[in-house]
PDB file of N, CA and C in Angstrom:
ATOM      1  N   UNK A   1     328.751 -13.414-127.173  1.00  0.00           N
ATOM      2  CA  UNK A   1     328.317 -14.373-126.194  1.00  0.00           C
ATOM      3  C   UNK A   1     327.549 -13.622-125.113  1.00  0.00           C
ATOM      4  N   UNK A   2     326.379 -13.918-125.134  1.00  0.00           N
ATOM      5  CA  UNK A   2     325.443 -13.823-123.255  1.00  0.00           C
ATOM      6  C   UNK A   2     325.952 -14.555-122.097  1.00  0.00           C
ATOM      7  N   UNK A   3     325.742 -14.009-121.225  1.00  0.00           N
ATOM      8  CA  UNK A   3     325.977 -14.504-120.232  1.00  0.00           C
ATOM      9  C   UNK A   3     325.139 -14.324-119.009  1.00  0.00           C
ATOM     10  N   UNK A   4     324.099 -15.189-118.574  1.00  0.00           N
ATOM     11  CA  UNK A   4     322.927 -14.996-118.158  1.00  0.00           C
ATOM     12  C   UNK A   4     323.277 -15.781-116.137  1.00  0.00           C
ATOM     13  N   UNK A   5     323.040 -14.195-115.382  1.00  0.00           N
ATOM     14  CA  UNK A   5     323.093 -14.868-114.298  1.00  0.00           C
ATOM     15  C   UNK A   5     322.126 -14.560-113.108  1.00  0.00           C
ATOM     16  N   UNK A   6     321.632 -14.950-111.972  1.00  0.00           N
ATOM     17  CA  UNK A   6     320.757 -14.744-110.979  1.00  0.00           C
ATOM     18  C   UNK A   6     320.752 -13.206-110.560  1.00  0.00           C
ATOM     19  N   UNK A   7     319.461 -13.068-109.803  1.00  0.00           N
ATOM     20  CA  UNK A   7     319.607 -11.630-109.515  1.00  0.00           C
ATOM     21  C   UNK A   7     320.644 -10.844-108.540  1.00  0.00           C
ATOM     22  N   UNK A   8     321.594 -11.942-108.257  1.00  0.00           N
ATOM     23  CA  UNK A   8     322.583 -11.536-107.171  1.00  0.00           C
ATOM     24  C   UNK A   8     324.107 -11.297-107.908  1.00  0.00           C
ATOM     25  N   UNK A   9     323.825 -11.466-109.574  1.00  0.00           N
ATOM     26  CA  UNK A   9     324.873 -12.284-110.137  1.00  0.00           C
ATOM     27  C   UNK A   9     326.550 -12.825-109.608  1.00  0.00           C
ATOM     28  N   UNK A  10     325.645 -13.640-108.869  1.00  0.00           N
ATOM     29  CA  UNK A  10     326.499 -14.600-108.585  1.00  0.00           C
ATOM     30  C   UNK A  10     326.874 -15.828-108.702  1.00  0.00           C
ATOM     31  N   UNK A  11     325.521 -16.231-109.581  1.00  0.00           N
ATOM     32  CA  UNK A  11     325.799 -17.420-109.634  1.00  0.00           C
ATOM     33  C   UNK A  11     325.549 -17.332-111.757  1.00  0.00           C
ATOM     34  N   UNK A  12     326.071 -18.104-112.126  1.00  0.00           N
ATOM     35  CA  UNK A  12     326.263 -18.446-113.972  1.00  0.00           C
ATOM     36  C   UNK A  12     324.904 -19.207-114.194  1.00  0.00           C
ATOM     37  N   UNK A  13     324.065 -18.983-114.605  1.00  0.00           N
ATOM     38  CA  UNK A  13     323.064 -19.276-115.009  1.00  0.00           C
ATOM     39  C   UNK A  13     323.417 -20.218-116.589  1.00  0.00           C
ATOM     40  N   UNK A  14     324.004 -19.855-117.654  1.00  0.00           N
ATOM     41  CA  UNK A  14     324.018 -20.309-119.202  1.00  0.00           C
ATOM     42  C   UNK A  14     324.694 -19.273-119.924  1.00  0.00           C
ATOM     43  N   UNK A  15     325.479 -19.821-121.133  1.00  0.00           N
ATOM     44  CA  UNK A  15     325.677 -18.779-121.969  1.00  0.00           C
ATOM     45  C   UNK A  15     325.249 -19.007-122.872  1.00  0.00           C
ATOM     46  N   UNK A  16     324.957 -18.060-124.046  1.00  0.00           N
ATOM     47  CA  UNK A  16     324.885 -18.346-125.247  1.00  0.00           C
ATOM     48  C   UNK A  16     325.641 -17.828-126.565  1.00  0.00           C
ATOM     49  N   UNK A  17     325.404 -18.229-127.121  1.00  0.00           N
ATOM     50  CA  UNK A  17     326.425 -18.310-128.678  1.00  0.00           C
ATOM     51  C   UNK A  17     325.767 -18.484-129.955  1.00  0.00           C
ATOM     52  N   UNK A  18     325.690 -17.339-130.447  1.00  0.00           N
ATOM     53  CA  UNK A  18     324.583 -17.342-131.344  1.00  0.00           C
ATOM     54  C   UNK A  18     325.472 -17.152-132.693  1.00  0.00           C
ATOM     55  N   UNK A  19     325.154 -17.764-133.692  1.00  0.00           N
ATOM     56  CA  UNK A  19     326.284 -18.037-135.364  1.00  0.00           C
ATOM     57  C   UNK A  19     325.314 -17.973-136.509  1.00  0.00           C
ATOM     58  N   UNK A  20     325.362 -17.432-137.730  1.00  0.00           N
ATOM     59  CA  UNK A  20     324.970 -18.265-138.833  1.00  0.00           C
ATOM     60  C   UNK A  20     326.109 -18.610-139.689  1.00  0.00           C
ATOM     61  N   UNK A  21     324.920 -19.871-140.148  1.00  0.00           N
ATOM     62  CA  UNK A  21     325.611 -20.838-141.156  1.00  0.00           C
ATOM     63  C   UNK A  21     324.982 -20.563-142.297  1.00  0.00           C
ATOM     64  N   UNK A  22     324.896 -19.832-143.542  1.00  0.00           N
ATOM     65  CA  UNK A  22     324.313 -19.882-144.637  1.00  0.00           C
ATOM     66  C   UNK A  22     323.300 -19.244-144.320  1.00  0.00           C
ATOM     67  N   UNK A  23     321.444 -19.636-144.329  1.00  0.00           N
ATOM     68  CA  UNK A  23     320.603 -19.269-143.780  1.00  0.00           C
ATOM     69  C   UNK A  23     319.922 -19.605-142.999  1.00  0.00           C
ATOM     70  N   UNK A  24     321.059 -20.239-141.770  1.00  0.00           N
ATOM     71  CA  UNK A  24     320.318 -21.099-140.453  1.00  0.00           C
ATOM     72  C   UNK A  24     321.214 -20.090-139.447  1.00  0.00           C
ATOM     73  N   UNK A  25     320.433 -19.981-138.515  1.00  0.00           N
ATOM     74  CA  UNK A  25     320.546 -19.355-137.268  1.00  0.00           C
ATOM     75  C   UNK A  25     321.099 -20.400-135.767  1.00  0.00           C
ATOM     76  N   UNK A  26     322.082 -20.487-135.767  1.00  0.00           N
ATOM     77  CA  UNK A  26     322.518 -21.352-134.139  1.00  0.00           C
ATOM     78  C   UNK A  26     322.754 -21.041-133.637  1.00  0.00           C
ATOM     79  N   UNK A  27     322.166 -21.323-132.254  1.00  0.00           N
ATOM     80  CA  UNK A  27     322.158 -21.023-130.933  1.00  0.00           C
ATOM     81  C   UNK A  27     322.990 -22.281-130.307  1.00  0.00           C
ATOM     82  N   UNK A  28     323.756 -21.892-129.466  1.00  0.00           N
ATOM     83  CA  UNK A  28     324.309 -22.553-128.301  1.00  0.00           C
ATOM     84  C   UNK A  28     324.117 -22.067-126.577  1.00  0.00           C
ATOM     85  N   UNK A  29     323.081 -22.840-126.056  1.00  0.00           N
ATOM     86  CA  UNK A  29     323.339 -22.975-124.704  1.00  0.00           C
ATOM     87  C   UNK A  29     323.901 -23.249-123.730  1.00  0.00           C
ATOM     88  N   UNK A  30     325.056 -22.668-123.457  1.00  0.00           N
ATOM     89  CA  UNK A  30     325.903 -23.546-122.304  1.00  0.00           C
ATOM     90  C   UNK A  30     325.552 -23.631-120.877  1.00  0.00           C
ATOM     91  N   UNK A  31     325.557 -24.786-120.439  1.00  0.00           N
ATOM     92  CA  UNK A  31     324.905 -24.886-119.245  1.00  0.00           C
ATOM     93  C   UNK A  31     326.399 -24.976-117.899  1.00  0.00           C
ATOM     94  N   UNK A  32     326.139 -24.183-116.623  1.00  0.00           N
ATOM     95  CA  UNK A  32     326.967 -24.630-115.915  1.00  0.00           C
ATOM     96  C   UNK A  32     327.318 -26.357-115.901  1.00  0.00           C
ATOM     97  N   UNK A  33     326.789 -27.052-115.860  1.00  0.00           N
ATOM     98  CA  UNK A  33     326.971 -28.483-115.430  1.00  0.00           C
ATOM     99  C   UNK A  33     328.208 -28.739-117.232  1.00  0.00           C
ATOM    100  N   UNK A  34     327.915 -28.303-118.339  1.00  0.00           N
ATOM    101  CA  UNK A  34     329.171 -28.205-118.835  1.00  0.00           C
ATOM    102  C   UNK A  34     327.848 -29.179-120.498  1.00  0.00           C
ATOM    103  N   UNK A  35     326.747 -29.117-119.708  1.00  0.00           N
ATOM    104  CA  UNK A  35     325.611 -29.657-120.760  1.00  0.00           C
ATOM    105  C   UNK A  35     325.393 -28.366-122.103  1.00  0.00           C
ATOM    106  N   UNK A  36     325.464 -28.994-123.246  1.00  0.00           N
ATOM    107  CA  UNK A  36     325.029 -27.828-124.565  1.00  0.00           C
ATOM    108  C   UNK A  36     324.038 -28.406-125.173  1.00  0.00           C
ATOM    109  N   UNK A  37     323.115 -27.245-125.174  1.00  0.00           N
ATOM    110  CA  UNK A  37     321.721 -27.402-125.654  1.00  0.00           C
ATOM    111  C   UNK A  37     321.942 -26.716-127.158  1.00  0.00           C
ATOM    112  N   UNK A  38     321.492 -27.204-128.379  1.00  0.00           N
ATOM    113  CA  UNK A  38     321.774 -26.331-129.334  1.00  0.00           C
ATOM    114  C   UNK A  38     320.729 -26.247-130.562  1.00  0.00           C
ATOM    115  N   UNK A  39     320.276 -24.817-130.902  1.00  0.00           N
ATOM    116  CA  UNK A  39     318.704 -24.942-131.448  1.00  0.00           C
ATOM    117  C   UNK A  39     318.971 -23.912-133.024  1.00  0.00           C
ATOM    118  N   UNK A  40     318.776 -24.280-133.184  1.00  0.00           N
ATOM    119  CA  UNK A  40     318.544 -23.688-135.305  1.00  0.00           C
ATOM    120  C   UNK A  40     316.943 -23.163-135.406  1.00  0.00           C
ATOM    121  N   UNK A  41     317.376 -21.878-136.565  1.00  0.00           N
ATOM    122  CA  UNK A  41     316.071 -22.023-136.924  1.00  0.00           C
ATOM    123  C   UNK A  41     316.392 -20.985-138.110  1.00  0.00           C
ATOM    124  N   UNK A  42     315.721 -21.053-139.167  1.00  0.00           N
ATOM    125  CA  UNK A  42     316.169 -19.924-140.629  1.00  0.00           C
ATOM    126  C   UNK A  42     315.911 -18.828-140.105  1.00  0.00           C
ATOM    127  N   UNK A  43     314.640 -18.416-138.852  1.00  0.00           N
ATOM    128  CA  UNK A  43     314.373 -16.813-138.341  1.00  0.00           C
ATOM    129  C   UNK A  43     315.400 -16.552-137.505  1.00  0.00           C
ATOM    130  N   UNK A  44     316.085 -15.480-137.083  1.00  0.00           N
ATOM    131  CA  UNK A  44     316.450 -14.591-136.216  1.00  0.00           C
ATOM    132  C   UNK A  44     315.637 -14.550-134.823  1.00  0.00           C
ATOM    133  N   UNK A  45     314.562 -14.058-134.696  1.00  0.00           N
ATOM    134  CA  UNK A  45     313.686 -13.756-133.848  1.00  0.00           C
ATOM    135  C   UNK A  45     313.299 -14.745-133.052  1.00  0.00           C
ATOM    136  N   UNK A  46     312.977 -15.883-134.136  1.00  0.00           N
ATOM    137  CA  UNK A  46     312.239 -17.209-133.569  1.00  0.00           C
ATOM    138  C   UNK A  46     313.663 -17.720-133.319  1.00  0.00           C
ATOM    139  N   UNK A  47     314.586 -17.799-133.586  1.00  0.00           N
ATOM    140  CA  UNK A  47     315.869 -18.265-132.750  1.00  0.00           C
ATOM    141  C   UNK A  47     315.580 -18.085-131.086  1.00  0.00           C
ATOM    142  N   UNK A  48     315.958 -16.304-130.972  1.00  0.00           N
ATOM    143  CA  UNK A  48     315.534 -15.765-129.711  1.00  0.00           C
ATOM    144  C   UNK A  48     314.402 -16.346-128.926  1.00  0.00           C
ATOM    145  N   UNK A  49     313.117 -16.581-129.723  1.00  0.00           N
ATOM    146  CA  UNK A  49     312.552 -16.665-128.600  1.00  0.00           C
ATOM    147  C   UNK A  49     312.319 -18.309-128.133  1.00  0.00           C
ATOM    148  N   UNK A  50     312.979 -19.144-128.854  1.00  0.00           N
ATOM    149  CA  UNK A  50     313.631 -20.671-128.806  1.00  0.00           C
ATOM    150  C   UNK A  50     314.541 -20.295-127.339  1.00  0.00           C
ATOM    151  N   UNK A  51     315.254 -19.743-127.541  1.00  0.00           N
ATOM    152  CA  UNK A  51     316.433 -19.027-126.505  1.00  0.00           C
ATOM    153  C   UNK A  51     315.427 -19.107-125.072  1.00  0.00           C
ATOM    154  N   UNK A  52     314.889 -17.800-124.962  1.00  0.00           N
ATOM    155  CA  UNK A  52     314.100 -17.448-124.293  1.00  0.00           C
ATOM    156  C   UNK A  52     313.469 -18.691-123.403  1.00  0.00           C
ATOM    157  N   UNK A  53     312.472 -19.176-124.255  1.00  0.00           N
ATOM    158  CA  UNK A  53     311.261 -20.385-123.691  1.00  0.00           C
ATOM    159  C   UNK A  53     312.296 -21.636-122.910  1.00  0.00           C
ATOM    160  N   UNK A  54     313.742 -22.206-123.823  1.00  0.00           N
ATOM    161  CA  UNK A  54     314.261 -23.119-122.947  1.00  0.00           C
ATOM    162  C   UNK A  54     314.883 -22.310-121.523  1.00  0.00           C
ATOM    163  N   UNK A  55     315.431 -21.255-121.200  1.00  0.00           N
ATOM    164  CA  UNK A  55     315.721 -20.818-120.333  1.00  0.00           C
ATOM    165  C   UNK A  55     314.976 -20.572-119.358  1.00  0.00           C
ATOM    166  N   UNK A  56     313.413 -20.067-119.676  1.00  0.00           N
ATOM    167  CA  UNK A  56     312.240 -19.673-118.548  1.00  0.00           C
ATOM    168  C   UNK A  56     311.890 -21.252-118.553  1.00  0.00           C
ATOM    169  N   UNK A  57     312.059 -22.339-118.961  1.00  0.00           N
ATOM    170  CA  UNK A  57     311.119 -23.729-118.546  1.00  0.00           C
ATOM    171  C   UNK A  57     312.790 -24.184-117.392  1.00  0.00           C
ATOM    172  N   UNK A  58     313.718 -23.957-117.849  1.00  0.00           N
ATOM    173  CA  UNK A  58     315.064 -24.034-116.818  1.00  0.00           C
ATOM    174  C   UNK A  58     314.927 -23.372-115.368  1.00  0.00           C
ATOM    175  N   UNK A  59     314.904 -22.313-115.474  1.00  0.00           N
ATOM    176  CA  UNK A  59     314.795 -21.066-114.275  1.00  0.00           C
ATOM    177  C   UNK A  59     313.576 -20.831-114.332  1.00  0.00           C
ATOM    178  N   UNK A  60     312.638 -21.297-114.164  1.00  0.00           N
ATOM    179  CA  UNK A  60     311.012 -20.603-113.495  1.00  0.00           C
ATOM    180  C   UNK A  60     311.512 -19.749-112.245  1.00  0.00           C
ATOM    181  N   UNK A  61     310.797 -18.263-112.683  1.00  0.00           N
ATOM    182  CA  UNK A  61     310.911 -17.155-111.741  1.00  0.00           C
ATOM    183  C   UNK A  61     309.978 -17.241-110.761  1.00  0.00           C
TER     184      UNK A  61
END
């Protein structure tokens, strides 16, 4: 599990939870508010960067 937090870490930003099932890749986003975002994909990589893109459109730096 990740655990993704502000630059002060102080505050919980999301976790994630990454599994395979056969040859699918799942991701779980947990959101403080207690919301799960959850994204598949057969790549590894393109999992990650699924990961990635919903988190930077969440937290714009």
């Amino acid at each position: 599990m990740l655990k993704f937090t502000d630059d002060n870490m102080s505050e919980r930003l999301a976790e994630v939870e990454i599994s395979k099932e056969g040859e699918t890749y799942l991701a779980r986003i947990i959101l403080p508010s207690g919301d799960v975002v959850t994204l598949e994909n057969d790549d590894f990589e393109e999992v990650l960067e699924q990961i990635a893109n919903d988190l930077q459109e969440r937290f714009p730096s």
